[in-house]
Every structure is written in C-alpha cells, then in structure tokens.
PDB file of N, CA and C in Angstrom:
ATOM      1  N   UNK A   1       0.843  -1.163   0.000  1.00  0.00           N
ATOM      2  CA  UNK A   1       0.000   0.000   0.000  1.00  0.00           C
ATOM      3  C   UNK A   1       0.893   1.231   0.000  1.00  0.00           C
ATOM      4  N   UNK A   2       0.575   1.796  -1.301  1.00  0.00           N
ATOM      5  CA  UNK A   2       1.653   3.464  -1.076  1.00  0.00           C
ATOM      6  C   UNK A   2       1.293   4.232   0.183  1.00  0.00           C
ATOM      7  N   UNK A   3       2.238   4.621   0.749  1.00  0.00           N
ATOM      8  CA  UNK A   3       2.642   5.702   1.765  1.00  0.00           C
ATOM      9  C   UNK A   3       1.590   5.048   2.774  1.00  0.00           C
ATOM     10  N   UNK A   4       1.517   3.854   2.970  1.00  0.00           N
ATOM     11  CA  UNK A   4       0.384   3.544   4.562  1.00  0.00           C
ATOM     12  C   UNK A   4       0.711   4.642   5.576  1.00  0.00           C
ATOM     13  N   UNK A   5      -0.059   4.694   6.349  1.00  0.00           N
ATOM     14  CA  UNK A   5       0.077   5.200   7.637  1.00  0.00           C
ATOM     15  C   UNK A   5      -1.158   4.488   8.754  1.00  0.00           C
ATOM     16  N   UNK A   6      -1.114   4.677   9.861  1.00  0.00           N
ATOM     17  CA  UNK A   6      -1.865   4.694  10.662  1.00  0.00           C
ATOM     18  C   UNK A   6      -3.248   5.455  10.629  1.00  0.00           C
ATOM     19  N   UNK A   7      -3.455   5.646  10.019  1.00  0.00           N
ATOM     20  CA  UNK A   7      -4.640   6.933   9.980  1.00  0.00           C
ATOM     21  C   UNK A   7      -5.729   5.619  10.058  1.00  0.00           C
ATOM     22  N   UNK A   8      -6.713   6.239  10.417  1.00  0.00           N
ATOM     23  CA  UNK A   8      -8.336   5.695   9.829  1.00  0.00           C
ATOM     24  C   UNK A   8      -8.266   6.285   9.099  1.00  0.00           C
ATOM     25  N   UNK A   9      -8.838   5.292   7.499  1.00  0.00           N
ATOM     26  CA  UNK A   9      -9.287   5.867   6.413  1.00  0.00           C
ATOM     27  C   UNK A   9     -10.342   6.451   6.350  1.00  0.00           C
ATOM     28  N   UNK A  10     -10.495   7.574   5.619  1.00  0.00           N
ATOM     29  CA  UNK A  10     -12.192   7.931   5.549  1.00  0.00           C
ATOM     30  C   UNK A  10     -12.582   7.431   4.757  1.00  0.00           C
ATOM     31  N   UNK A  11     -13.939   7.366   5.551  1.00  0.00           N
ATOM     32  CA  UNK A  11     -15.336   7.025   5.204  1.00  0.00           C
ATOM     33  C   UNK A  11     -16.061   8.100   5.107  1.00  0.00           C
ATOM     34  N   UNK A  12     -17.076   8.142   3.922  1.00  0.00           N
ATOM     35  CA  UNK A  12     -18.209   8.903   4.073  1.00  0.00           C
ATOM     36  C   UNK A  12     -18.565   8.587   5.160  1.00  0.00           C
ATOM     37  N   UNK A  13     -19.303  10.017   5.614  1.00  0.00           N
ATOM     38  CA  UNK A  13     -20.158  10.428   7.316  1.00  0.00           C
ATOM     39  C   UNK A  13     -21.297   9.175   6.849  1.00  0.00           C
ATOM     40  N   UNK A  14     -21.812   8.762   7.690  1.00  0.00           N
ATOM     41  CA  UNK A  14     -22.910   8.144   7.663  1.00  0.00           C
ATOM     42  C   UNK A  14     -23.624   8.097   8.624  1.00  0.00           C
ATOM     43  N   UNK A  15     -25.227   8.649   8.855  1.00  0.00           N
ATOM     44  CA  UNK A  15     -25.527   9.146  10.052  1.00  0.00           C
ATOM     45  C   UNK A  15     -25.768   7.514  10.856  1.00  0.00           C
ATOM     46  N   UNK A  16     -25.870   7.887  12.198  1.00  0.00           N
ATOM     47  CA  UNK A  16     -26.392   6.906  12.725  1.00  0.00           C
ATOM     48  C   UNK A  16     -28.050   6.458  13.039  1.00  0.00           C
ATOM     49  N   UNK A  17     -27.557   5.207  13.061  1.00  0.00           N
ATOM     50  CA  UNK A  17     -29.178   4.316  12.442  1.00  0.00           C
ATOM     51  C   UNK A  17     -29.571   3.363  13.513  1.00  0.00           C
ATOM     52  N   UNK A  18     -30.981   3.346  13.258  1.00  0.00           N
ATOM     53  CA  UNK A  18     -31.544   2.170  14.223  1.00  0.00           C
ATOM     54  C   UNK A  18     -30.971   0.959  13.557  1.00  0.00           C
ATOM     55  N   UNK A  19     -31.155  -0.487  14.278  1.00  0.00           N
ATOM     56  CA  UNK A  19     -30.714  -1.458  13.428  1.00  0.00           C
ATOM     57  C   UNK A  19     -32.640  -1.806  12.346  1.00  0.00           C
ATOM     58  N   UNK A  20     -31.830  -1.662  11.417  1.00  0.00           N
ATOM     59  CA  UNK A  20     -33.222  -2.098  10.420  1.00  0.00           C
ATOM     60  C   UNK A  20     -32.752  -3.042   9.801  1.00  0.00           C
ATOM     61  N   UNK A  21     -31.255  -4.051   9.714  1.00  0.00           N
ATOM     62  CA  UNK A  21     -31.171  -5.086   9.116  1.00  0.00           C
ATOM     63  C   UNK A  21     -30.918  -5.827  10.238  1.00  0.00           C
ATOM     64  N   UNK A  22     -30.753  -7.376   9.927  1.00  0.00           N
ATOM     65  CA  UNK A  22     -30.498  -8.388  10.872  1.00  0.00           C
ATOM     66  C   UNK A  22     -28.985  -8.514  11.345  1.00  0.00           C
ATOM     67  N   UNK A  23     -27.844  -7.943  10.145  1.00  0.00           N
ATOM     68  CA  UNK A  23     -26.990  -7.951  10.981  1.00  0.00           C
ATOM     69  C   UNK A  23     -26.000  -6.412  11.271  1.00  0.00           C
ATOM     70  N   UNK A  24     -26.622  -5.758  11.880  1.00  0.00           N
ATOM     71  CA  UNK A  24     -26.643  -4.368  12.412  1.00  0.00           C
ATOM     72  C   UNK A  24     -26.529  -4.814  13.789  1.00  0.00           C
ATOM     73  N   UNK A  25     -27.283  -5.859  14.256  1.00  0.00           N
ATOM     74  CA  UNK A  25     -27.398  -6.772  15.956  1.00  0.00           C
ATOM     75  C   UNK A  25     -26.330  -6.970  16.195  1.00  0.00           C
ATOM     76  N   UNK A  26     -25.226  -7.857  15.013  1.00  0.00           N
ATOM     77  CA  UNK A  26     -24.068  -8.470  15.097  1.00  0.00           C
ATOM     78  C   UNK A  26     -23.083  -7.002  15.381  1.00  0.00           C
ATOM     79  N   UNK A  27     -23.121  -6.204  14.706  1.00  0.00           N
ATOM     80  CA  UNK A  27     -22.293  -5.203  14.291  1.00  0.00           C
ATOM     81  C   UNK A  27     -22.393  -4.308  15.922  1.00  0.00           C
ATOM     82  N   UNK A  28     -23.177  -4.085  16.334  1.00  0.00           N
ATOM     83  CA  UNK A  28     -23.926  -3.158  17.379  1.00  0.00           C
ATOM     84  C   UNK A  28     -23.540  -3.914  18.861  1.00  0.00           C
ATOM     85  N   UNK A  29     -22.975  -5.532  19.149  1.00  0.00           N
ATOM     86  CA  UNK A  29     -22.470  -6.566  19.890  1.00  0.00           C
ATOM     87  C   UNK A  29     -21.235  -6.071  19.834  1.00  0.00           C
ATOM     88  N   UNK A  30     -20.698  -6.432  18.691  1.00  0.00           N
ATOM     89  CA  UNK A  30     -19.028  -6.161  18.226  1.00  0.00           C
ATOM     90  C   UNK A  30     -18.671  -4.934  18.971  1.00  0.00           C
ATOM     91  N   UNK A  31     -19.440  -4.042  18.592  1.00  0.00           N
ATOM     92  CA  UNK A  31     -19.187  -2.444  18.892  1.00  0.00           C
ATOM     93  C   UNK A  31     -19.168  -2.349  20.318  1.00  0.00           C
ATOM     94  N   UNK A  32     -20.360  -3.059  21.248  1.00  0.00           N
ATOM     95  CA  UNK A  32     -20.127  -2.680  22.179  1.00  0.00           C
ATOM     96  C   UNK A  32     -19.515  -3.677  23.443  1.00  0.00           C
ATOM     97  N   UNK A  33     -18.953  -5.321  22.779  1.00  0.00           N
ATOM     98  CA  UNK A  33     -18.078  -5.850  23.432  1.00  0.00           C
ATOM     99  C   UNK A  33     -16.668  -5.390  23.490  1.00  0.00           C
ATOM    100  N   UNK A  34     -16.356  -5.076  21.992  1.00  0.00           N
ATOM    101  CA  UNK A  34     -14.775  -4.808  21.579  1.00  0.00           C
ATOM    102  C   UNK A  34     -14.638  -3.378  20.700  1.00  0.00           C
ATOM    103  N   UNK A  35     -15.429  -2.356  21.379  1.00  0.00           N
ATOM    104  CA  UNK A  35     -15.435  -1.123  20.517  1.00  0.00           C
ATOM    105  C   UNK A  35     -14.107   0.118  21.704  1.00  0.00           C
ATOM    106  N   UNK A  36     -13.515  -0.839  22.251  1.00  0.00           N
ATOM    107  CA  UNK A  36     -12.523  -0.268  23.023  1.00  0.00           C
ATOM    108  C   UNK A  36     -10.830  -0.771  22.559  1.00  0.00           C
ATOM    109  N   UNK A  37     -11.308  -1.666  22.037  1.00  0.00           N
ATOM    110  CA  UNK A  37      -9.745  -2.385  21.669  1.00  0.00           C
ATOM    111  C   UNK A  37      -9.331  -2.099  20.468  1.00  0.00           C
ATOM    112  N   UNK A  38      -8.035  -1.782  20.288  1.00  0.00           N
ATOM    113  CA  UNK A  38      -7.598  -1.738  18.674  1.00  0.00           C
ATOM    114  C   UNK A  38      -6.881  -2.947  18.009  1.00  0.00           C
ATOM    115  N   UNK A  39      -6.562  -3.080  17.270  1.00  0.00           N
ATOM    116  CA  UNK A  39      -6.580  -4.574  16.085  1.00  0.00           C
ATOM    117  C   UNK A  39      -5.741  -3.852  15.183  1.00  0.00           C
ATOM    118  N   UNK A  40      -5.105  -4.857  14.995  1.00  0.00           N
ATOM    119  CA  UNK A  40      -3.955  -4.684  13.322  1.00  0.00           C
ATOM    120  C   UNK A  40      -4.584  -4.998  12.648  1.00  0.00           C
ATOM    121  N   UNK A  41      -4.872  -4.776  11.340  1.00  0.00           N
ATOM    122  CA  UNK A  41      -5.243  -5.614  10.214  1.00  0.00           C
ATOM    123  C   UNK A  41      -4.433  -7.043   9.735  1.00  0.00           C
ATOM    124  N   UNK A  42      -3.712  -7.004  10.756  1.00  0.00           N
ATOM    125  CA  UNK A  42      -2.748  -8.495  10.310  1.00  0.00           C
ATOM    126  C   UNK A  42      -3.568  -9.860  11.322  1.00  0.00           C
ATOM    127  N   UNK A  43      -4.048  -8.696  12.235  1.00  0.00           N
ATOM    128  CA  UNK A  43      -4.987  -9.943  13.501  1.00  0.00           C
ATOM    129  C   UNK A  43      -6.544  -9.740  12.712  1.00  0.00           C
ATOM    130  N   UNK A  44      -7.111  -9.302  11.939  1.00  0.00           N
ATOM    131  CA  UNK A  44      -8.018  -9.555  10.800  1.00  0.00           C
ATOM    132  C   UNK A  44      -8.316 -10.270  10.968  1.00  0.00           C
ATOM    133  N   UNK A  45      -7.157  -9.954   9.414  1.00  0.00           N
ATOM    134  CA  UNK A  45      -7.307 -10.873   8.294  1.00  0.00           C
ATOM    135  C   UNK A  45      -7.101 -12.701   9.053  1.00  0.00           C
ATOM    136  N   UNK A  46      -6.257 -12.290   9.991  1.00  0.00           N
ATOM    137  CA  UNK A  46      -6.239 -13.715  10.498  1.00  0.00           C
ATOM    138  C   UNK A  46      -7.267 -14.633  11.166  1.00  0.00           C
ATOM    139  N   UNK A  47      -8.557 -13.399  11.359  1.00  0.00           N
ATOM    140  CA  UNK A  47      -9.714 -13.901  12.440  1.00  0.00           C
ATOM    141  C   UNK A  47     -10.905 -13.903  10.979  1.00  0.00           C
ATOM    142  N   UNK A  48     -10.716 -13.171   9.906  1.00  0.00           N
ATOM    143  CA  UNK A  48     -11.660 -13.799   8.786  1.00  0.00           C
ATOM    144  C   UNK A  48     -10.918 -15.011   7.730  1.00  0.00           C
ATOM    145  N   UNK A  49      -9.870 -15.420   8.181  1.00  0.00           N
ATOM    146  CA  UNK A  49      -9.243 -16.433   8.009  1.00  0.00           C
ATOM    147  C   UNK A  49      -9.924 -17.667   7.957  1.00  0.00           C
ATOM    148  N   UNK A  50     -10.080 -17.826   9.537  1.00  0.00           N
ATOM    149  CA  UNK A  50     -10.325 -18.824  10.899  1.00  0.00           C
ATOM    150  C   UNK A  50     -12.126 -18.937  10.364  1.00  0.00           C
ATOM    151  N   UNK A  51     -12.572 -17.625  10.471  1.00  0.00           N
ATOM    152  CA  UNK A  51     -14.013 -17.611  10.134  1.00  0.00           C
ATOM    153  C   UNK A  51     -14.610 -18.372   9.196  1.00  0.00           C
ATOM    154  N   UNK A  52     -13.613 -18.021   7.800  1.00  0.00           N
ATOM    155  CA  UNK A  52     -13.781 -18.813   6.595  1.00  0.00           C
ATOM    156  C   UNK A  52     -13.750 -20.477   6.830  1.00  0.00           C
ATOM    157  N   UNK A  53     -12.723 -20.537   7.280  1.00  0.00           N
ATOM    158  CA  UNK A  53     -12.016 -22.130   7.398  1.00  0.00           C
ATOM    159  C   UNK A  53     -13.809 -22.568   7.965  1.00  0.00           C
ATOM    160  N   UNK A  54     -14.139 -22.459   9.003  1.00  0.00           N
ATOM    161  CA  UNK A  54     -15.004 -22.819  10.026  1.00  0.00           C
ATOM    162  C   UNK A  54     -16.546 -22.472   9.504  1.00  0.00           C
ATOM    163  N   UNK A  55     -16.682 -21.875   8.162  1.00  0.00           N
ATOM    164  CA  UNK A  55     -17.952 -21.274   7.567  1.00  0.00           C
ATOM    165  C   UNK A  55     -17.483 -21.155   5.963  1.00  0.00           C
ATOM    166  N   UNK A  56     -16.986 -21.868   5.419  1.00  0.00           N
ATOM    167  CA  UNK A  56     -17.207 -21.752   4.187  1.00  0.00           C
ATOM    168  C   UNK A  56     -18.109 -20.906   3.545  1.00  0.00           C
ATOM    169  N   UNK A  57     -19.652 -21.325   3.633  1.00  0.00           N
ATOM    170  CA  UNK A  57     -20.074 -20.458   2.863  1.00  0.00           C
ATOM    171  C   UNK A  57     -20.035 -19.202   3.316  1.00  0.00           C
ATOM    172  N   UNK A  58     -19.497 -18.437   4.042  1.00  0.00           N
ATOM    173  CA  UNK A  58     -19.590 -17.357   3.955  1.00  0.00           C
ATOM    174  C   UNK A  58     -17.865 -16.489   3.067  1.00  0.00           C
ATOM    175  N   UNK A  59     -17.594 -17.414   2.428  1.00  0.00           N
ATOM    176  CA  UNK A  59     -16.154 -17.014   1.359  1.00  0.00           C
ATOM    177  C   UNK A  59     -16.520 -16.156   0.326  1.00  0.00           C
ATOM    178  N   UNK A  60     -17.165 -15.777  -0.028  1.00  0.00           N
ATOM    179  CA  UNK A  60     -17.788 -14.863  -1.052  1.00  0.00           C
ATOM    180  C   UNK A  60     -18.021 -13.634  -0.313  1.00  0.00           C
ATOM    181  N   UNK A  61     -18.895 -13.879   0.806  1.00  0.00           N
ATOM    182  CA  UNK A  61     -18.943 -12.458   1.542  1.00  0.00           C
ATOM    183  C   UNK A  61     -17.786 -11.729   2.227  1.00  0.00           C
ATOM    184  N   UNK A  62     -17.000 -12.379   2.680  1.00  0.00           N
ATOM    185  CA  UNK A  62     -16.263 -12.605   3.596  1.00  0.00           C
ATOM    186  C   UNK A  62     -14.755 -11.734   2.635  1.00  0.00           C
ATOM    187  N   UNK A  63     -14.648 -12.219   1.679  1.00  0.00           N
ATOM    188  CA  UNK A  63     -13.568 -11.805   0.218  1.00  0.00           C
ATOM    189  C   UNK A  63     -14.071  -9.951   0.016  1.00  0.00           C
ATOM    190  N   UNK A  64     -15.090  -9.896  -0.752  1.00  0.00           N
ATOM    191  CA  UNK A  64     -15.992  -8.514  -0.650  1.00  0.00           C
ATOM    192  C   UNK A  64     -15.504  -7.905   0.542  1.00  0.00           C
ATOM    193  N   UNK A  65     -15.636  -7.815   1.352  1.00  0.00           N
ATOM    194  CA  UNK A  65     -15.611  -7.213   2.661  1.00  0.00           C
ATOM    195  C   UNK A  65     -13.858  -6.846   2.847  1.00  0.00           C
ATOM    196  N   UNK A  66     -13.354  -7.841   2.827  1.00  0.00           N
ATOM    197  CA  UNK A  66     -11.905  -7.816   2.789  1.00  0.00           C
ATOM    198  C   UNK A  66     -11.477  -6.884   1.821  1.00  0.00           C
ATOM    199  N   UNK A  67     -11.692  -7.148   0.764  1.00  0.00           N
ATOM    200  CA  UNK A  67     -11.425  -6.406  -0.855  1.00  0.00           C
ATOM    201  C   UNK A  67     -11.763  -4.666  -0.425  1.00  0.00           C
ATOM    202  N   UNK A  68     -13.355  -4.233  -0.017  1.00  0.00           N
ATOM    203  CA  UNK A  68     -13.827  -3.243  -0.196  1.00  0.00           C
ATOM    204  C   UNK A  68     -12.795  -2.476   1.493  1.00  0.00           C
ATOM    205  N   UNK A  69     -12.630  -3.283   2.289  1.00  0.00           N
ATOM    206  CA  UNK A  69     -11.432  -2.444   3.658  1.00  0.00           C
ATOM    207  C   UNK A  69     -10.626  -2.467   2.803  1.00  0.00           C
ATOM    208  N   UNK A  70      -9.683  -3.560   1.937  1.00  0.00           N
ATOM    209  CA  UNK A  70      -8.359  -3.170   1.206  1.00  0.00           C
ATOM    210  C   UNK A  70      -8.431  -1.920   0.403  1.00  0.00           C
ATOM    211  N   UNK A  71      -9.408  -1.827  -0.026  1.00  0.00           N
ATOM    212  CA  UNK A  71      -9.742  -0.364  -1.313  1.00  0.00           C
ATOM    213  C   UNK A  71     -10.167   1.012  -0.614  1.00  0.00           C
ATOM    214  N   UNK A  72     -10.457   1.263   0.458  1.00  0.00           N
ATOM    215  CA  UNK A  72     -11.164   2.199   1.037  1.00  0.00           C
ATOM    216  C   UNK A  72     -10.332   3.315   0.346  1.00  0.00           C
ATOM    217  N   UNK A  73      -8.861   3.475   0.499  1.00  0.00           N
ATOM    218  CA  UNK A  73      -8.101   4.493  -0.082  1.00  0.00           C
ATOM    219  C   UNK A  73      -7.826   4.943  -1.419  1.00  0.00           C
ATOM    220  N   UNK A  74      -8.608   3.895  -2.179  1.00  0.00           N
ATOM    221  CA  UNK A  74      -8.209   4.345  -3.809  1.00  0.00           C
ATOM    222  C   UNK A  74      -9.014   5.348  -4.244  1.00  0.00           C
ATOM    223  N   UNK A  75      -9.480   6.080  -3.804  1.00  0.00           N
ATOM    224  CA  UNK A  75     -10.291   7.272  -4.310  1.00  0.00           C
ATOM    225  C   UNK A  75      -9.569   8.461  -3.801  1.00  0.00           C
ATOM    226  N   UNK A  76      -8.585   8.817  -2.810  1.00  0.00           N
ATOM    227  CA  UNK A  76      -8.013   9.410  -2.025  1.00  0.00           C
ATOM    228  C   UNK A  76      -6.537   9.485  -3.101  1.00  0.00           C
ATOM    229  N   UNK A  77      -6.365   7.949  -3.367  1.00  0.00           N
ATOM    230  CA  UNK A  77      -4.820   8.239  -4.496  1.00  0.00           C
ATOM    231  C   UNK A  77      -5.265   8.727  -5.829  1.00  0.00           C
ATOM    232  N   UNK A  78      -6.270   9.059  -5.794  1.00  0.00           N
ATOM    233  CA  UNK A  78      -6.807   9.596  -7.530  1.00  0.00           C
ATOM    234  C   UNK A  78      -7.076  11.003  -7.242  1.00  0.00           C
ATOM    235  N   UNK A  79      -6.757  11.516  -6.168  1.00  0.00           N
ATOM    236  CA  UNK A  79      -6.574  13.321  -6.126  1.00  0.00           C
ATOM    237  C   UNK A  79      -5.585  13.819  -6.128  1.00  0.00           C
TER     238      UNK A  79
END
C-alpha cells in the first residue's frame, strides 16, 4: 500500500441508524463488546481467516468485505 500510515481511512459520514437489518445486531455486539480495543489488520485478516475455514459459505462475503477495507483508499490516491 503506497505511503500507509496509521490513519483511519475515511469514510463517508454516515448518520447513525436504528438497526433495520439483521446484521446491524451483530455489528452493534461487536461495537459494544470490543469497541474499546484496537486490532492490526494483520490480527483480521487472520480472524476472517479462521471464520472462513469454520464457515465456508460465507467465502464470497467474507472476500468482498476484505477487498472493499483493502480499497477504502483508492479514491483518495486519484486526487
């Protein structure tokens, strides 16, 4: 990745929402078991690794998701 840094990438603002999908529950758990701890992306990728191995079908989603965090910055190197 050119010039990484530490930063959080931006994201468009996105206001905050009730949960209106089913996994907004999951997301909204996450947030408020482990919304204190920070994570490498090297301990991830290693925990949607493990996920995959143990859930196959979710390898399609699971890739997407990975792909679209790997890309967050390519709109940022095109200015």
């Amino acid at each position: 990745m050119k010039g990484h840094d530490n930063r959080t990438p931006r994201v468009p603002h996105q206001p905050r929402r009730t949960s209106v999908y089913f996994t907004d529950r999951g997301i909204e758990e996450l947030e408020k078991r482990r919304g204190e701890e920070e994570v490498t992306f090297e301990w991830l990728a290693e925990q949607l690794r493990t996920f995959v191995d143990l859930n196959p079908d979710f390898e399609v989603p699971v890739e997407r998701l990975a792909t679209w965090l790997a890309r967050l910055d390519d709109e940022d190197e095109d200015e």
